[in-house]
N, C-alpha and C. Protein backbone atom coordinates (compact mmCIF):
# COMPACT_ATOMS: atom_id res chain seq x y z
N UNK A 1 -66.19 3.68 38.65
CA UNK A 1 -65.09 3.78 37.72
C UNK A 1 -63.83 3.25 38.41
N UNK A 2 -62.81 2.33 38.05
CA UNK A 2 -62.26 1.97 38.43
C UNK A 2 -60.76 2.67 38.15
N UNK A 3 -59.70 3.13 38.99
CA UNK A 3 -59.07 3.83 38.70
C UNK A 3 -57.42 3.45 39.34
N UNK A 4 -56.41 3.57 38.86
CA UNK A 4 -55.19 2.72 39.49
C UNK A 4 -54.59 3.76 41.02
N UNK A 5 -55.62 4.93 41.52
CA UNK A 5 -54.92 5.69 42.24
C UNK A 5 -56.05 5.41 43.69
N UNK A 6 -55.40 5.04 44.49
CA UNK A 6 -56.17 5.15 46.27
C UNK A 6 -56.47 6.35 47.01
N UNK A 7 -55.44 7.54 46.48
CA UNK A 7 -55.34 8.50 47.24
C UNK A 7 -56.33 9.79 46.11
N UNK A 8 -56.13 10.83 45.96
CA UNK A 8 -57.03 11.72 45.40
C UNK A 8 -57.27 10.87 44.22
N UNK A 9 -58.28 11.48 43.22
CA UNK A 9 -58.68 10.65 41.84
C UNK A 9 -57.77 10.73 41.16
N UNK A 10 -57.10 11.86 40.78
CA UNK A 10 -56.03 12.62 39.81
C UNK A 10 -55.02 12.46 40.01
N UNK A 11 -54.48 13.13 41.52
CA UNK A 11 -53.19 13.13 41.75
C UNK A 11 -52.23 12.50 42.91
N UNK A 12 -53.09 10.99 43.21
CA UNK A 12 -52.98 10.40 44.44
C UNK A 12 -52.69 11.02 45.58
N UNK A 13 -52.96 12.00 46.00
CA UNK A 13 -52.54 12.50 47.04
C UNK A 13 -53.32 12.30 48.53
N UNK A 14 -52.64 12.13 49.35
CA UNK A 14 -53.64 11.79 50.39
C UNK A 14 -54.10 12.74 51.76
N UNK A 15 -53.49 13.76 51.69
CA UNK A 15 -54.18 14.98 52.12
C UNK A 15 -55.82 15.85 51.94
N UNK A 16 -56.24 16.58 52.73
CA UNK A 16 -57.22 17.21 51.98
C UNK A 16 -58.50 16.49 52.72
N UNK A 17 -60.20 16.83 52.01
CA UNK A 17 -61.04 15.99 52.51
C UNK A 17 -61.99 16.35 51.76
N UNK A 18 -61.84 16.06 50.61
CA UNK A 18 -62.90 16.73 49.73
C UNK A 18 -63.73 15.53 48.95
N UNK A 19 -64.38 15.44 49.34
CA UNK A 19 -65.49 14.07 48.48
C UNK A 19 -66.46 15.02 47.97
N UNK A 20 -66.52 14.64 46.14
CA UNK A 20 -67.66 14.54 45.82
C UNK A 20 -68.00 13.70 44.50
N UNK A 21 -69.34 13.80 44.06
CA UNK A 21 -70.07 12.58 43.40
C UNK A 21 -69.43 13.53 41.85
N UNK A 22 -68.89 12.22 41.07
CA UNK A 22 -68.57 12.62 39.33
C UNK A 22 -69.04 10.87 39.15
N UNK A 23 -70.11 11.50 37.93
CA UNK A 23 -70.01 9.97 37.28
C UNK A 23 -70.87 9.22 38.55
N UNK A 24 -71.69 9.60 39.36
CA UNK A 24 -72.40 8.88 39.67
C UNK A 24 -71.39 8.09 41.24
N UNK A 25 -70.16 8.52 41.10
CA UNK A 25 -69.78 7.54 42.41
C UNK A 25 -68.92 8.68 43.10
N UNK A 26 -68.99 8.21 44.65
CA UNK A 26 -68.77 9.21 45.32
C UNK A 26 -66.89 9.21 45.73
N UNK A 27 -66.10 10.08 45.20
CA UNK A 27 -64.97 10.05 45.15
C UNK A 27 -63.78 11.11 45.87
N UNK A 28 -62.88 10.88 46.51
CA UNK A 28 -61.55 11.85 46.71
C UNK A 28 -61.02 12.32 46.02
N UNK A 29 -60.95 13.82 46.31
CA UNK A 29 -60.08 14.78 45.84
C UNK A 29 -59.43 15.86 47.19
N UNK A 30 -58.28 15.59 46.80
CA UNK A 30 -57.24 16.59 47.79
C UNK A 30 -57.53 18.28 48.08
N UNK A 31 -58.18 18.57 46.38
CA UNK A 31 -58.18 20.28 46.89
C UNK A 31 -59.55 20.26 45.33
N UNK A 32 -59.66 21.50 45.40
CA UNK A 32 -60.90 21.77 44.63
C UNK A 32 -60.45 22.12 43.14
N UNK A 33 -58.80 22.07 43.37
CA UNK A 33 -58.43 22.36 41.77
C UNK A 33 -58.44 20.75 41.15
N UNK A 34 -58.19 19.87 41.72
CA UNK A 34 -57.55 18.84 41.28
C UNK A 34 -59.32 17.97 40.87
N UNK A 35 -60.13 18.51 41.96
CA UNK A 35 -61.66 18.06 41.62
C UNK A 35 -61.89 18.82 39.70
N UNK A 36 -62.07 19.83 39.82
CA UNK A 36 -62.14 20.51 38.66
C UNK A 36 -61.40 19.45 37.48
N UNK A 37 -60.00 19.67 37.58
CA UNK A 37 -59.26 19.18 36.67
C UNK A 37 -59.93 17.45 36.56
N UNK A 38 -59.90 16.95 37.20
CA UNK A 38 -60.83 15.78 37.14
C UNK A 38 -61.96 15.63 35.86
N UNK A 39 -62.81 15.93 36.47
CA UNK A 39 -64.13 16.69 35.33
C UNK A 39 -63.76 17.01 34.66
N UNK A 40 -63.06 17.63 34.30
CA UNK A 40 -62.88 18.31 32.92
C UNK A 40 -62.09 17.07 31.96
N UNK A 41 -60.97 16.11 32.54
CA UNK A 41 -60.81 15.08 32.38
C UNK A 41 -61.96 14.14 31.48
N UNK A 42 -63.02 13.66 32.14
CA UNK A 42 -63.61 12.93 32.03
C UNK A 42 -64.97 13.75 31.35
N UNK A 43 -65.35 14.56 31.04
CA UNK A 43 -65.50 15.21 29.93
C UNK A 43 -65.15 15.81 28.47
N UNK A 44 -63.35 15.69 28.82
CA UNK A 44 -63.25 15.99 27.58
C UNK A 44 -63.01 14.30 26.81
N UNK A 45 -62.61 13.41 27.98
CA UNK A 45 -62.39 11.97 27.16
C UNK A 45 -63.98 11.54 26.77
N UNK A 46 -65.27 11.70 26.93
CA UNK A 46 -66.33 11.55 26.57
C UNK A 46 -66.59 12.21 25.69
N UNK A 47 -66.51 13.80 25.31
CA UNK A 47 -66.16 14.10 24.38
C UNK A 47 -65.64 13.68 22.80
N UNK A 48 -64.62 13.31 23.42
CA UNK A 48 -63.72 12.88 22.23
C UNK A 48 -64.06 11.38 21.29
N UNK A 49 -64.73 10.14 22.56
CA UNK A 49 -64.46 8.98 22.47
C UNK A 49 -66.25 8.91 21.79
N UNK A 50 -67.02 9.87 22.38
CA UNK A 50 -68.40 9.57 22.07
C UNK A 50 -69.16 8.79 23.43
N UNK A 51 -68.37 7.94 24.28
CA UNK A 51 -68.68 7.06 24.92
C UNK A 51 -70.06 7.77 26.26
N UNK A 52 -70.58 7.59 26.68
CA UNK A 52 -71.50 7.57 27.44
C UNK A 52 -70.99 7.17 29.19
N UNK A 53 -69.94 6.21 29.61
CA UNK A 53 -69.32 6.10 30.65
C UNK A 53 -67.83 5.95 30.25
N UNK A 54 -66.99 6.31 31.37
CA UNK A 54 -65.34 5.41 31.41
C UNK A 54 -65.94 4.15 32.62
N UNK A 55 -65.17 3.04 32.13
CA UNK A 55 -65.43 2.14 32.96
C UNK A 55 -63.73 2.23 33.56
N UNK A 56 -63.10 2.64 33.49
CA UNK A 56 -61.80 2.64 33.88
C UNK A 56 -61.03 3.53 33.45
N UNK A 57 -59.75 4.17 34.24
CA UNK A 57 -58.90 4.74 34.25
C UNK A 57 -57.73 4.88 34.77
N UNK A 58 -56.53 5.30 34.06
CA UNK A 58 -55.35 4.84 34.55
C UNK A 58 -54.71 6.31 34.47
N UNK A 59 -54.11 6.70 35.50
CA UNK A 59 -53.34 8.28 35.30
C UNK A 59 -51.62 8.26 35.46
N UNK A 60 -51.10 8.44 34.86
CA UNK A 60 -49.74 9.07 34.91
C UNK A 60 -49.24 10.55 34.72
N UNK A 61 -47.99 10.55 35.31
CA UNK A 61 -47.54 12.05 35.65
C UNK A 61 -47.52 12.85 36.54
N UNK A 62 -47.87 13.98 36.70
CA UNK A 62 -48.04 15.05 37.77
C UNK A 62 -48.49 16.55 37.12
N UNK A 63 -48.43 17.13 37.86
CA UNK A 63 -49.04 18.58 37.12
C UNK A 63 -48.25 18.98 36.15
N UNK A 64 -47.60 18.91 35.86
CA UNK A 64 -46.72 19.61 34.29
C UNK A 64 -47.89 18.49 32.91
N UNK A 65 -48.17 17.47 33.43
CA UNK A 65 -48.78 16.44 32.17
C UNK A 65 -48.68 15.63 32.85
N UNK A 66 -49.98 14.49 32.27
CA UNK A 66 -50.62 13.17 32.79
C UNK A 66 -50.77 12.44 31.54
N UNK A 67 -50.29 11.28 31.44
CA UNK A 67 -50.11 10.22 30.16
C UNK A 67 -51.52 9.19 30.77
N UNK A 68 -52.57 9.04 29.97
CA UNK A 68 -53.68 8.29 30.71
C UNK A 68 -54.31 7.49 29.60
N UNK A 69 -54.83 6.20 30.03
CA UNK A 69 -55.58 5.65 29.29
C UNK A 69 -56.97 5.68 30.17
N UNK A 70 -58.63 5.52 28.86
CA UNK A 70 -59.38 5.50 29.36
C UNK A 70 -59.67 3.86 28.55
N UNK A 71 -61.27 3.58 29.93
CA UNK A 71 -61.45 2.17 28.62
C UNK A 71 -63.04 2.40 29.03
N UNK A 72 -64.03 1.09 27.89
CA UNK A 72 -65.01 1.33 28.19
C UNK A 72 -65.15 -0.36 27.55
N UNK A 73 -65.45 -0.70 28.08
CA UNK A 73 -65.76 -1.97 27.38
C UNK A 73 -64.54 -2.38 26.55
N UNK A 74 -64.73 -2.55 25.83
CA UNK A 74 -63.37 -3.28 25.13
C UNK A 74 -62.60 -2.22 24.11
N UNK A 75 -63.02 -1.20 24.35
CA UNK A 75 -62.64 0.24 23.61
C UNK A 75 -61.67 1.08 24.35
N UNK A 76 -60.62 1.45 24.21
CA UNK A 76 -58.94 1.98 25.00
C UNK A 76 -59.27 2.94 23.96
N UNK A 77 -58.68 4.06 24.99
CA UNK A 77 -58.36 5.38 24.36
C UNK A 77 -56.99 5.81 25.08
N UNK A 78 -56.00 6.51 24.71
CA UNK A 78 -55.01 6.83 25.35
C UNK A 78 -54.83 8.54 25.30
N UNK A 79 -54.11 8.99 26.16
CA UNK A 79 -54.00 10.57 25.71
C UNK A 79 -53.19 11.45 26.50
N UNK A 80 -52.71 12.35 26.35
CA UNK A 80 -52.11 13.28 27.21
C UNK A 80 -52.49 14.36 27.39
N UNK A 81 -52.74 15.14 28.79
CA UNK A 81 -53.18 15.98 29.19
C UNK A 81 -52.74 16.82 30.04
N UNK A 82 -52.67 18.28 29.75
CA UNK A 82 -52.08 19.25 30.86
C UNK A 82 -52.80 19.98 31.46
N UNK A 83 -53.15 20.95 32.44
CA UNK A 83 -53.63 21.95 33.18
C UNK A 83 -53.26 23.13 33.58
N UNK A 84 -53.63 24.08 33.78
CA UNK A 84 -53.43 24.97 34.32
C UNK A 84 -53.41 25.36 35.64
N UNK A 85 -53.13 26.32 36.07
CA UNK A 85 -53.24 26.21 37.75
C UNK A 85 -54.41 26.77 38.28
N UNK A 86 -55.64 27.04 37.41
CA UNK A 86 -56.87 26.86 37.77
C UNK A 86 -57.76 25.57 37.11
N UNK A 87 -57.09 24.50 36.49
CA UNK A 87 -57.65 23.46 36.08
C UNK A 87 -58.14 23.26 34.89
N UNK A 88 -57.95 23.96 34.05
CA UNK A 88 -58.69 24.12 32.93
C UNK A 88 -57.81 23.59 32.14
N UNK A 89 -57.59 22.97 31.00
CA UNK A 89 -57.16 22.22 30.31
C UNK A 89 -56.18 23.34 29.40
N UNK A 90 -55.45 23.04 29.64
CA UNK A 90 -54.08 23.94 27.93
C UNK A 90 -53.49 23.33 27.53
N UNK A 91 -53.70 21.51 27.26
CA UNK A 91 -53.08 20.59 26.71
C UNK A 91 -53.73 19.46 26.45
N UNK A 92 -54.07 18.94 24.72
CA UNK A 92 -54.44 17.68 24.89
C UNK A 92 -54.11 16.80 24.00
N UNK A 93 -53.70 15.81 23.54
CA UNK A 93 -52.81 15.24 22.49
C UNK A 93 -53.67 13.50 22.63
N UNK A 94 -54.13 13.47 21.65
CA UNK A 94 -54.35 11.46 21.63
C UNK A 94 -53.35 11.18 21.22
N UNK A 95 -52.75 9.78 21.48
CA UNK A 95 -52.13 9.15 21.58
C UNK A 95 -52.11 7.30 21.10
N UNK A 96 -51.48 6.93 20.21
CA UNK A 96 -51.49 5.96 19.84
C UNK A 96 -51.80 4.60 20.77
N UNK A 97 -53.15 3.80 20.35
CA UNK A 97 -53.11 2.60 21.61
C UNK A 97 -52.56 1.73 21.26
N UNK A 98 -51.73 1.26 22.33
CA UNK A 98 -50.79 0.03 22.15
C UNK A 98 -50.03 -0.43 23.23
């Protein structure tokens, strides 16, 4: 999955040492909340979209809310998303693509 961040998946951060496999590829995460929040991410955009993979992802924001597009082939989804401070989702809004 291709994603615009180097440092954790979610929240670029580059602390921490937490690798593990989502989606088949083996990835960074800073702490085990931000792993969670991840997944749940990319479950609820599969969810929503129907899609079977994200071939890409783009994250904005920080923990208060993340403005993100997903894509899959030639199919964009956009959306906003918040968390809690155990990761669990208490915010989700689609968002117009454009």
């Amino acid at each position: 999955m291709k994603r615009n961040y180097s440092g954790c998946a979610i929240c670029d951060s580059t602390w921490g040492n937490l690798w593990e496999d989502v989606e088949g590829e083996r990835m960074f995460f800073c702490c085990d909340v931000c792993l969670t929040q991840f997944r749940r991410l990319v479950d609820r955009v599969k969810r929503e979209t129907g899609w079977s993979a994200i071939e890409a992802l783009e994250i904005e924001g920080d923990r208060r809310g993340r403005r993100c597009l997903a894509a899959s082939g030639e199919a964009r989804f956009r959306f906003r998303i918040a968390f809690n401070s155990l990761g669990e989702i208490r915010a989700f809004e689609r968002l117009a693509v454009g």
